[in-house]
N, C-alpha and C. Protein backbone atom coordinates (compact mmCIF):
# COMPACT_ATOMS: atom_id res chain seq x y z
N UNK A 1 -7.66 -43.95 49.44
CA UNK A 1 -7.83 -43.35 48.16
C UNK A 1 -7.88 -44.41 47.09
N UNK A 2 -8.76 -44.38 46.14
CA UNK A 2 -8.89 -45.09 45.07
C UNK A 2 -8.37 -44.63 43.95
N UNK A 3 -8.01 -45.87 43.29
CA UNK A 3 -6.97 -45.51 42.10
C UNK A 3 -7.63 -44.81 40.85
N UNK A 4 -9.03 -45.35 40.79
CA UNK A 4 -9.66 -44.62 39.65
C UNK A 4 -10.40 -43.16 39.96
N UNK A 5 -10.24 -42.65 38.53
CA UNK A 5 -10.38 -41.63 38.47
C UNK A 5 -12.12 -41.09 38.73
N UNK A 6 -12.40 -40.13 38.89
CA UNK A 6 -13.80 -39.29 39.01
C UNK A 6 -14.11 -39.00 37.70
N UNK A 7 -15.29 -39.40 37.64
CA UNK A 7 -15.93 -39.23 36.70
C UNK A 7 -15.90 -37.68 35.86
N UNK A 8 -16.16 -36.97 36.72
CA UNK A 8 -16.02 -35.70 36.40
C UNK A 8 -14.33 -35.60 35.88
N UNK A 9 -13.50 -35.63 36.23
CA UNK A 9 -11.96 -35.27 35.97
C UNK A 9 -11.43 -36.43 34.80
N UNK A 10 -12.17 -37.24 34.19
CA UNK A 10 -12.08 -38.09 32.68
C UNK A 10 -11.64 -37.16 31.69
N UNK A 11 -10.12 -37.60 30.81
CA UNK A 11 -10.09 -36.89 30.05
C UNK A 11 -11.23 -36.42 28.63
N UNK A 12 -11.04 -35.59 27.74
CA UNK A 12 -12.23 -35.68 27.01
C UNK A 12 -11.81 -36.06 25.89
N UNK A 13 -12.56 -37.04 25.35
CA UNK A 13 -12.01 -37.92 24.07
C UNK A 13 -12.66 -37.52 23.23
N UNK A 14 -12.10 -37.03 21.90
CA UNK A 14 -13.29 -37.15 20.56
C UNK A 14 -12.01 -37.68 19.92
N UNK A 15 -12.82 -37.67 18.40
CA UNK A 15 -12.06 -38.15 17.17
C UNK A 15 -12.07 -36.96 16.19
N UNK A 16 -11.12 -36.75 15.45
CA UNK A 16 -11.13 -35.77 14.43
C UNK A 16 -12.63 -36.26 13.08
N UNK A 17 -12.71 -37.58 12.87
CA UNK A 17 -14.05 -37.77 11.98
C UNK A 17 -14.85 -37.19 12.62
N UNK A 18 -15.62 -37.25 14.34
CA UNK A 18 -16.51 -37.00 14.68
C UNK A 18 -17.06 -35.32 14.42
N UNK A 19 -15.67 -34.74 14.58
CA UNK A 19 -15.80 -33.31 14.13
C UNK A 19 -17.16 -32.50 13.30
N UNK A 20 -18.35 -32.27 13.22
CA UNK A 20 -18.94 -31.70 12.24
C UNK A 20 -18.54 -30.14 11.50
N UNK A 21 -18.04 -30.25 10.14
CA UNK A 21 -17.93 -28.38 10.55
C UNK A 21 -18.74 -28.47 9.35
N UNK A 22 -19.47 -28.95 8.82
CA UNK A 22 -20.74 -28.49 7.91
C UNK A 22 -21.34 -27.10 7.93
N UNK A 23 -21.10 -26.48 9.30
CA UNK A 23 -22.00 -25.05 9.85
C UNK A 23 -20.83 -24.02 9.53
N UNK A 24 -19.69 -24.35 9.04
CA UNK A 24 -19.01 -23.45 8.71
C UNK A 24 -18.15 -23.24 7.31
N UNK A 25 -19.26 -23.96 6.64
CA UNK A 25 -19.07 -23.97 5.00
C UNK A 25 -19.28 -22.03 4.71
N UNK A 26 -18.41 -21.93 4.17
CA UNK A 26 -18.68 -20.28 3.32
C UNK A 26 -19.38 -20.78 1.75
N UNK A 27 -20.81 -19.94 1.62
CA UNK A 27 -21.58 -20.33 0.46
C UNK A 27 -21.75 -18.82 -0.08
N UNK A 28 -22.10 -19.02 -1.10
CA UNK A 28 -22.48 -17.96 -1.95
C UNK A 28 -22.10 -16.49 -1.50
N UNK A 29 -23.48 -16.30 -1.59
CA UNK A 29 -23.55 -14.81 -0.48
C UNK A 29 -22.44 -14.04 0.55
N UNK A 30 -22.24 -15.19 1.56
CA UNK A 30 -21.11 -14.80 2.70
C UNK A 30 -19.84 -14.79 1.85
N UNK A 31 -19.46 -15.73 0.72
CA UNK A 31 -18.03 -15.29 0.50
C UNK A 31 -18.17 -13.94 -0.98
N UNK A 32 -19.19 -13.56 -1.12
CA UNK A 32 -19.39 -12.28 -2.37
C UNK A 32 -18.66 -11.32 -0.96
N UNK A 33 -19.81 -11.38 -0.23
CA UNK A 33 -19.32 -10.03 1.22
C UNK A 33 -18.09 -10.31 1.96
N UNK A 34 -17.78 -11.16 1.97
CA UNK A 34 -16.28 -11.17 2.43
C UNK A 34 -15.18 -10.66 1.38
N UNK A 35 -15.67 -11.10 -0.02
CA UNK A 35 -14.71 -10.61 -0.75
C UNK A 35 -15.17 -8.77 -1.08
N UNK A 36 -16.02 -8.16 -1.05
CA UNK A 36 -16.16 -7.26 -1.10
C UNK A 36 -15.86 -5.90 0.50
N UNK A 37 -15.89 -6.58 1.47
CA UNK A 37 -15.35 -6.22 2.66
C UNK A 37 -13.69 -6.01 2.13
N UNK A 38 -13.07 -7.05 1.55
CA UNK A 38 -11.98 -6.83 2.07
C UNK A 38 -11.68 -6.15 0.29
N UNK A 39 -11.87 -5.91 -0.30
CA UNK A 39 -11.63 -4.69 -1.53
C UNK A 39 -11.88 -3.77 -0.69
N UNK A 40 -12.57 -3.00 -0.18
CA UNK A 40 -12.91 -1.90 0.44
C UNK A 40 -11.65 -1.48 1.37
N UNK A 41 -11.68 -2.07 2.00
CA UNK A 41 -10.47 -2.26 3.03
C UNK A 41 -9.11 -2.05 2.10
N UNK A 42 -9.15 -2.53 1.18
CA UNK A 42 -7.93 -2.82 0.87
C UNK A 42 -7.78 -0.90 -0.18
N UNK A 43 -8.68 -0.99 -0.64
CA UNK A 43 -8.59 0.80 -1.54
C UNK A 43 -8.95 1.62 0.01
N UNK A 44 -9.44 1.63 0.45
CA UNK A 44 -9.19 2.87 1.54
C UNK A 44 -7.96 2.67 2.01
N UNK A 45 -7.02 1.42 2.21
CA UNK A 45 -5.59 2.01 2.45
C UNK A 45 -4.83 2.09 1.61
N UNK A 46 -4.93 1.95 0.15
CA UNK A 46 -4.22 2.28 -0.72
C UNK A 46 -4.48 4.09 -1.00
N UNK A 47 -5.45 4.12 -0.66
CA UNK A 47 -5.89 5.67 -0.60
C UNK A 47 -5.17 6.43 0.13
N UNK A 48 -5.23 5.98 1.43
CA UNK A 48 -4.59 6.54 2.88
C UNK A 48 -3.37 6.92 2.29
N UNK A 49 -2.51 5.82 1.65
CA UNK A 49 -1.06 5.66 1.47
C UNK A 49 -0.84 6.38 0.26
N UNK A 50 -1.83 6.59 -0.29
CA UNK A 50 -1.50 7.40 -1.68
C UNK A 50 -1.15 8.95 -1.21
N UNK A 51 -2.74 9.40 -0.29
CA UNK A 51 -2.71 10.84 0.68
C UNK A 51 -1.48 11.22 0.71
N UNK A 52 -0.32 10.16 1.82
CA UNK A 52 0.41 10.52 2.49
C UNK A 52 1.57 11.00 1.31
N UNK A 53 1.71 9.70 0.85
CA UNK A 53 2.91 9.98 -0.08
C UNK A 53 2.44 11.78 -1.10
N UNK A 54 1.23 11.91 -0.78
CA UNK A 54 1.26 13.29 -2.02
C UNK A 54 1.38 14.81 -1.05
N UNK A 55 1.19 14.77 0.02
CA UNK A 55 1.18 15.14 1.05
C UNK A 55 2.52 15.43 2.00
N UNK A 56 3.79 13.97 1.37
CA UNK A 56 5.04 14.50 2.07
C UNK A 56 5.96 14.87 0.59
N UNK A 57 5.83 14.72 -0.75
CA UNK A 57 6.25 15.21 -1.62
C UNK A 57 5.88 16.68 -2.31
N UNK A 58 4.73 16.80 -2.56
CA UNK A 58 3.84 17.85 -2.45
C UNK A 58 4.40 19.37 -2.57
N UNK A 59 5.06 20.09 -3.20
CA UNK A 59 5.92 21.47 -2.32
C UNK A 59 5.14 22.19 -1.40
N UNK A 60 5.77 23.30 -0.91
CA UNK A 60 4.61 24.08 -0.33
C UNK A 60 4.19 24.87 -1.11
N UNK A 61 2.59 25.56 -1.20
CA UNK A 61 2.56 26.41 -1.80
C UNK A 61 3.14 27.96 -1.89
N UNK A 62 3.50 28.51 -3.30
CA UNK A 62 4.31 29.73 -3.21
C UNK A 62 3.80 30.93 -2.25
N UNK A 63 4.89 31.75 -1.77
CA UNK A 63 4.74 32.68 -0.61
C UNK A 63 3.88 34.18 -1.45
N UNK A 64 3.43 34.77 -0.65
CA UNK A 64 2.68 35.79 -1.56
C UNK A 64 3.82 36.65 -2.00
N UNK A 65 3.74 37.14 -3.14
CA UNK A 65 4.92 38.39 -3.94
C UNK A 65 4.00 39.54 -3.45
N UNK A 66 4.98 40.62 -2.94
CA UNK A 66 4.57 41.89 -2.33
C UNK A 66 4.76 42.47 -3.93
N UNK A 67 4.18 42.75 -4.86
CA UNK A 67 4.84 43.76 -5.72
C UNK A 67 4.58 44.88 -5.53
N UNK A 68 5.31 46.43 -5.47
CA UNK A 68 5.18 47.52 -5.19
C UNK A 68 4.16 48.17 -5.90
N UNK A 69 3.49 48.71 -5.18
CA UNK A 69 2.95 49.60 -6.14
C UNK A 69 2.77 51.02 -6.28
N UNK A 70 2.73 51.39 -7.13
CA UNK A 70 3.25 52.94 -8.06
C UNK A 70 2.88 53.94 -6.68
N UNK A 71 3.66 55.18 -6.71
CA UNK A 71 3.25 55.94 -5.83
C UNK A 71 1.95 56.67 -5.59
N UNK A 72 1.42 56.93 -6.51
CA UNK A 72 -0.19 57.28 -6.66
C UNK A 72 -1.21 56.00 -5.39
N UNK A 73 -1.03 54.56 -5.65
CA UNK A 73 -1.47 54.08 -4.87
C UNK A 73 -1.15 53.43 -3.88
N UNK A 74 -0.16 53.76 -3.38
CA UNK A 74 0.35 53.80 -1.77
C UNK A 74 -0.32 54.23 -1.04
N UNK A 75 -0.62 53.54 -0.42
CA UNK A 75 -1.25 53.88 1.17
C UNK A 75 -0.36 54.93 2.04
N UNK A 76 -0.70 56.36 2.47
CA UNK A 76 0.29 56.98 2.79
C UNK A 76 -0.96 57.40 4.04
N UNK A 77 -0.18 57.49 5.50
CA UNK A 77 -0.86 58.83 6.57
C UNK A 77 -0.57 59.99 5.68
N UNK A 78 -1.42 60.79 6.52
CA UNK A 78 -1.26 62.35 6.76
C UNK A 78 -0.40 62.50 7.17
N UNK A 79 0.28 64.38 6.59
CA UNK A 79 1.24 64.63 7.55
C UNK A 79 1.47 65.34 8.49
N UNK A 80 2.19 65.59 9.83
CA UNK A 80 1.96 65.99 10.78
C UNK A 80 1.19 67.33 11.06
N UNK A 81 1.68 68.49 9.80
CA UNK A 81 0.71 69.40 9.74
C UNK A 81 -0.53 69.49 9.56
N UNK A 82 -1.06 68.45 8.62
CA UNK A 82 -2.37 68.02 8.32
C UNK A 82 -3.64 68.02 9.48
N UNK A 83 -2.57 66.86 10.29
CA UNK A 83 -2.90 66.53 11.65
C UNK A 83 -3.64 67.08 12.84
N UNK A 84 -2.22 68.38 12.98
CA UNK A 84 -2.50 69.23 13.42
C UNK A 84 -3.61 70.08 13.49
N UNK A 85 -4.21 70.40 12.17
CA UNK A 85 -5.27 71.54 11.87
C UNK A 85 -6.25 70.83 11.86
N UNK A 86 -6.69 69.66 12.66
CA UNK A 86 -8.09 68.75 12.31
C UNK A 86 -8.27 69.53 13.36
N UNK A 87 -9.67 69.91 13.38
CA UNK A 87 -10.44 70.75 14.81
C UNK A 87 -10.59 69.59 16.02
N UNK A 88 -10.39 70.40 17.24
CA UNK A 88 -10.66 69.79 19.01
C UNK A 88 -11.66 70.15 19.49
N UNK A 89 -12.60 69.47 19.68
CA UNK A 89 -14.17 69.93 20.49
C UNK A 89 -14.46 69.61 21.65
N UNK A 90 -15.05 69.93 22.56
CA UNK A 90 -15.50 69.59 23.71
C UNK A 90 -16.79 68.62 23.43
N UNK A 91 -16.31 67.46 24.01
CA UNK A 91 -17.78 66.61 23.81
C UNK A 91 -18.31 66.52 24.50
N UNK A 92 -19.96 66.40 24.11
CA UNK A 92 -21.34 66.69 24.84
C UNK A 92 -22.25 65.48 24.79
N UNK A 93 -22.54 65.38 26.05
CA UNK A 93 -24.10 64.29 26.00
C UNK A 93 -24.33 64.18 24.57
N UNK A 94 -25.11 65.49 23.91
CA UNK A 94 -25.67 65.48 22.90
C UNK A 94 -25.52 64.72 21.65
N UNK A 95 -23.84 64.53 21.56
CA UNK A 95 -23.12 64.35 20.66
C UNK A 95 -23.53 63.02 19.74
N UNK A 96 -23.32 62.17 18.58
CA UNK A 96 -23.80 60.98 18.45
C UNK A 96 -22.80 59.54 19.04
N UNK A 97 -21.61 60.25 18.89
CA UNK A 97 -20.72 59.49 19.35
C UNK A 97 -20.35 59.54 20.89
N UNK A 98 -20.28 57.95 21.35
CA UNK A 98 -20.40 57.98 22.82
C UNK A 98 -18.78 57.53 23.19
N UNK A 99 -18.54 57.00 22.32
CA UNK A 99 -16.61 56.51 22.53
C UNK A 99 -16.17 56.37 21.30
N UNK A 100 -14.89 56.44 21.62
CA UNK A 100 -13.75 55.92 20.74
C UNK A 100 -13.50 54.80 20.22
N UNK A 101 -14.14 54.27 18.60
CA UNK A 101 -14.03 53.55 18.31
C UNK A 101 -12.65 52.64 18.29
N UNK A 102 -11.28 53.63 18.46
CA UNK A 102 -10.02 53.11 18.51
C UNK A 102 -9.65 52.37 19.63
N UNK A 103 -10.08 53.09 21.01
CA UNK A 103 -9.59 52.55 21.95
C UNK A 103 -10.64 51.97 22.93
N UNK A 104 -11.91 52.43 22.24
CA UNK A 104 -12.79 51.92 22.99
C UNK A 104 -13.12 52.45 24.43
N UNK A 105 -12.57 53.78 24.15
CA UNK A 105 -13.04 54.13 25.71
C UNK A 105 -14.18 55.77 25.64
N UNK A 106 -14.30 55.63 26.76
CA UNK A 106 -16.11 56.30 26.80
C UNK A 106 -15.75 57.53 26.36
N UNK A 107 -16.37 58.57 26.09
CA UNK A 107 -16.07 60.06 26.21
C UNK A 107 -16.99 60.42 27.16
N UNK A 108 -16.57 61.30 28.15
CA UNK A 108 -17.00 61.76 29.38
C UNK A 108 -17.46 63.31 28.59
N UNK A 109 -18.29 64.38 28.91
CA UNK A 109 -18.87 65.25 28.83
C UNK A 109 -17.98 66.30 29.67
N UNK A 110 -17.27 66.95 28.31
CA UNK A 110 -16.35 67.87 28.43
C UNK A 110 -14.98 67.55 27.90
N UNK A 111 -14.75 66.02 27.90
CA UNK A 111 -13.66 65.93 27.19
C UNK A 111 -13.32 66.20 25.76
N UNK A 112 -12.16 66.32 25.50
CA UNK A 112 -11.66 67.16 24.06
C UNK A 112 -11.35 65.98 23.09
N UNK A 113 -12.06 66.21 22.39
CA UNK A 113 -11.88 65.13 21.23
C UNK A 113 -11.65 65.80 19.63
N UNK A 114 -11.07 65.14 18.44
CA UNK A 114 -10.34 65.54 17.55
C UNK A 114 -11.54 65.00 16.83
N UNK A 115 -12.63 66.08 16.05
CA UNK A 115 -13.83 65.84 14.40
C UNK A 115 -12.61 65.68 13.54
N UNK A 116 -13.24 64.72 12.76
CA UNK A 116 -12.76 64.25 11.68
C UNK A 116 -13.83 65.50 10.36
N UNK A 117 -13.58 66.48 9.72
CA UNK A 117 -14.06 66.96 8.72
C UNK A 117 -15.28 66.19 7.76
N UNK A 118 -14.95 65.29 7.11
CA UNK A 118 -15.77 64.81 6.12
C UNK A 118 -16.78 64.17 6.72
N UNK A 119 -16.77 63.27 7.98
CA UNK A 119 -17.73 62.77 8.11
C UNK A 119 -18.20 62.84 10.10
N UNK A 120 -17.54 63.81 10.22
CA UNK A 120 -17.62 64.46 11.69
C UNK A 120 -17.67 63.04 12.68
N UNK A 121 -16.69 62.33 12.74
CA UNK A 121 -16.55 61.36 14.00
C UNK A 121 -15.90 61.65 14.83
N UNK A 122 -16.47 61.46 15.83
CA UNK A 122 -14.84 61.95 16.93
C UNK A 122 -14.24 60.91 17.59
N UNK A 123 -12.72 60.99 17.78
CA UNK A 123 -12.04 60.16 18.56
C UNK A 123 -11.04 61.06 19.62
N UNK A 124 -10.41 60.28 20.39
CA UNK A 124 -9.40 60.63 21.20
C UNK A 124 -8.26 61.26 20.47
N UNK A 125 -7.45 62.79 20.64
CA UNK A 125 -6.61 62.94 19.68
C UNK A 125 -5.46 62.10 19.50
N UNK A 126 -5.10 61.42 20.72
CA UNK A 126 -3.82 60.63 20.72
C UNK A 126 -4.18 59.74 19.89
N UNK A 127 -5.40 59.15 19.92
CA UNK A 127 -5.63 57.67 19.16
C UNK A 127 -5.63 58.00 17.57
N UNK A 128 -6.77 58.88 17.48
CA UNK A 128 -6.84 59.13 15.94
C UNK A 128 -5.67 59.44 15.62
N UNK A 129 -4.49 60.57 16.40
CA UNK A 129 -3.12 61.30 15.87
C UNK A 129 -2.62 59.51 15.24
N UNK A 130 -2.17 59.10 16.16
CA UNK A 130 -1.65 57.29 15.68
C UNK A 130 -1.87 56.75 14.34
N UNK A 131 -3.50 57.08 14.43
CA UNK A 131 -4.31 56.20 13.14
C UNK A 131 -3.59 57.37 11.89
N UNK A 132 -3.88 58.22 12.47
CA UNK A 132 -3.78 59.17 10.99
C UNK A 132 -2.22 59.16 10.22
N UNK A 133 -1.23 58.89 11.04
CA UNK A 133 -0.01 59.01 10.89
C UNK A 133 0.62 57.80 9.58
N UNK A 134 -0.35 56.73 9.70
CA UNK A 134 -0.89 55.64 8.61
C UNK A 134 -1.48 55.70 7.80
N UNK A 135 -2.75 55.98 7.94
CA UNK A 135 -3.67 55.91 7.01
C UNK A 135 -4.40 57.37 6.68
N UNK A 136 -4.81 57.55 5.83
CA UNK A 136 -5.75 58.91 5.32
C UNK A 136 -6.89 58.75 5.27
N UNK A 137 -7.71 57.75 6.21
CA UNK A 137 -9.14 57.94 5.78
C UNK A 137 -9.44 57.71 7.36
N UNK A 138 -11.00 57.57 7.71
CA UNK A 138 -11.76 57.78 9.03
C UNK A 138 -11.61 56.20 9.52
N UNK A 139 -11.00 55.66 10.88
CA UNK A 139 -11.21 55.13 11.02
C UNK A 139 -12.57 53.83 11.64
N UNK A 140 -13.41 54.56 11.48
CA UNK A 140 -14.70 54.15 11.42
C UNK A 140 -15.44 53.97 10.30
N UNK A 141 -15.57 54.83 8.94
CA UNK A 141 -16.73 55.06 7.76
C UNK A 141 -15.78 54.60 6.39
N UNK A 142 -13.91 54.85 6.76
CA UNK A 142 -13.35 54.87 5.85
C UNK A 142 -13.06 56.08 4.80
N UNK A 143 -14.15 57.29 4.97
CA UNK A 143 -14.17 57.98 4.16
C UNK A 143 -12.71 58.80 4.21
N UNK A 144 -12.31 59.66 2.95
CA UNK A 144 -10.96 60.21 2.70
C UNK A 144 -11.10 61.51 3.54
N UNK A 145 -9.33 61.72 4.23
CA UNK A 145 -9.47 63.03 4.68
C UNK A 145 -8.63 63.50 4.41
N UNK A 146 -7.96 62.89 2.97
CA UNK A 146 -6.80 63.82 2.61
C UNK A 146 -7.54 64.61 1.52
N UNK A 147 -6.83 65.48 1.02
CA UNK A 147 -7.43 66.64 0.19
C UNK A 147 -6.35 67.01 -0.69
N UNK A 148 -6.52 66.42 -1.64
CA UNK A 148 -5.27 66.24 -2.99
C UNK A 148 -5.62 67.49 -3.97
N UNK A 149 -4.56 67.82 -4.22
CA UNK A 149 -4.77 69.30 -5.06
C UNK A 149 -4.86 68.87 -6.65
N UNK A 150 -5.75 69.06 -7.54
CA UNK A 150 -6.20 68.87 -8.76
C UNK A 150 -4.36 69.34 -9.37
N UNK A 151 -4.28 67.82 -10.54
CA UNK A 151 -3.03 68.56 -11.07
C UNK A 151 -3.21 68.50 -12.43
């Protein structure tokens, strides 16, 4: 074995003069966009941080106020007698209505279903009895089926 080294495995010598960094002068142009890169940067996280902070101080907004209203416009069902006296029909092919908009189920030809008066819909009596026990109007058209006596 020889004492000197391989050419290839020579350490690598430079000098710090020899250095060129001429190619990495920042001129004009490149340092406008660098300085404008980093404004940008810098207000979108002042933004971010503004968000947050307004976002964990912030209250919540107020809960809705139920205020009552007068008995005239209360939502009231019918009452059970009411109910009662709505006519039961046997439904027919013919009929326009093919199901129960409430429950969504078919009417078979012959089954007994509960007309609504004002605007003749029919439903299932159990379903409509339910609906009506709530509300006073058709649950399909909306129209009224209470019948308020002139005062």
């Amino acid at each position: 074995m020889s004492s000197q080294p391989e050419p290839s495995m020579q350490p690598f010598k430079w000098h710090y003069a020899e250095f060129d960094d001429s190619s990495f002068q920042i001129r004009g142009r490149t340092l406008f966009f660098i300085v404008v890169l980093f404004s940008v940067i810098l207000l979108v996280g002042l933004l971010f941080l503004y968000a947050r902070w307004v976002c964990r101080f912030d209250p919540p907004p107020p809960a809705r106020i139920q205020l009552p209203l007068p008995p005239s416009l209360q939502l009231q069902g019918l009452d059970a007698a009411t109910i009662a006296s709505l006519p039961i029909v046997l439904h027919k092919d013919s009929m326009s209505d093919g199901e129960c908009c409430i429950c969504l189920g078919i009417f078979a030809d012959g089954d007994k279903v509960k007309l609504l008066p004002p605007c003749q819909h029919c439903f299932h009596s159990e379903c409509v009895d339910k609906w009506l026990l709530t509300q006073s109007s058709c649950p399909l058209c909306r129209s009224s089926i209470r019948v308020d006596s002139p005062v």
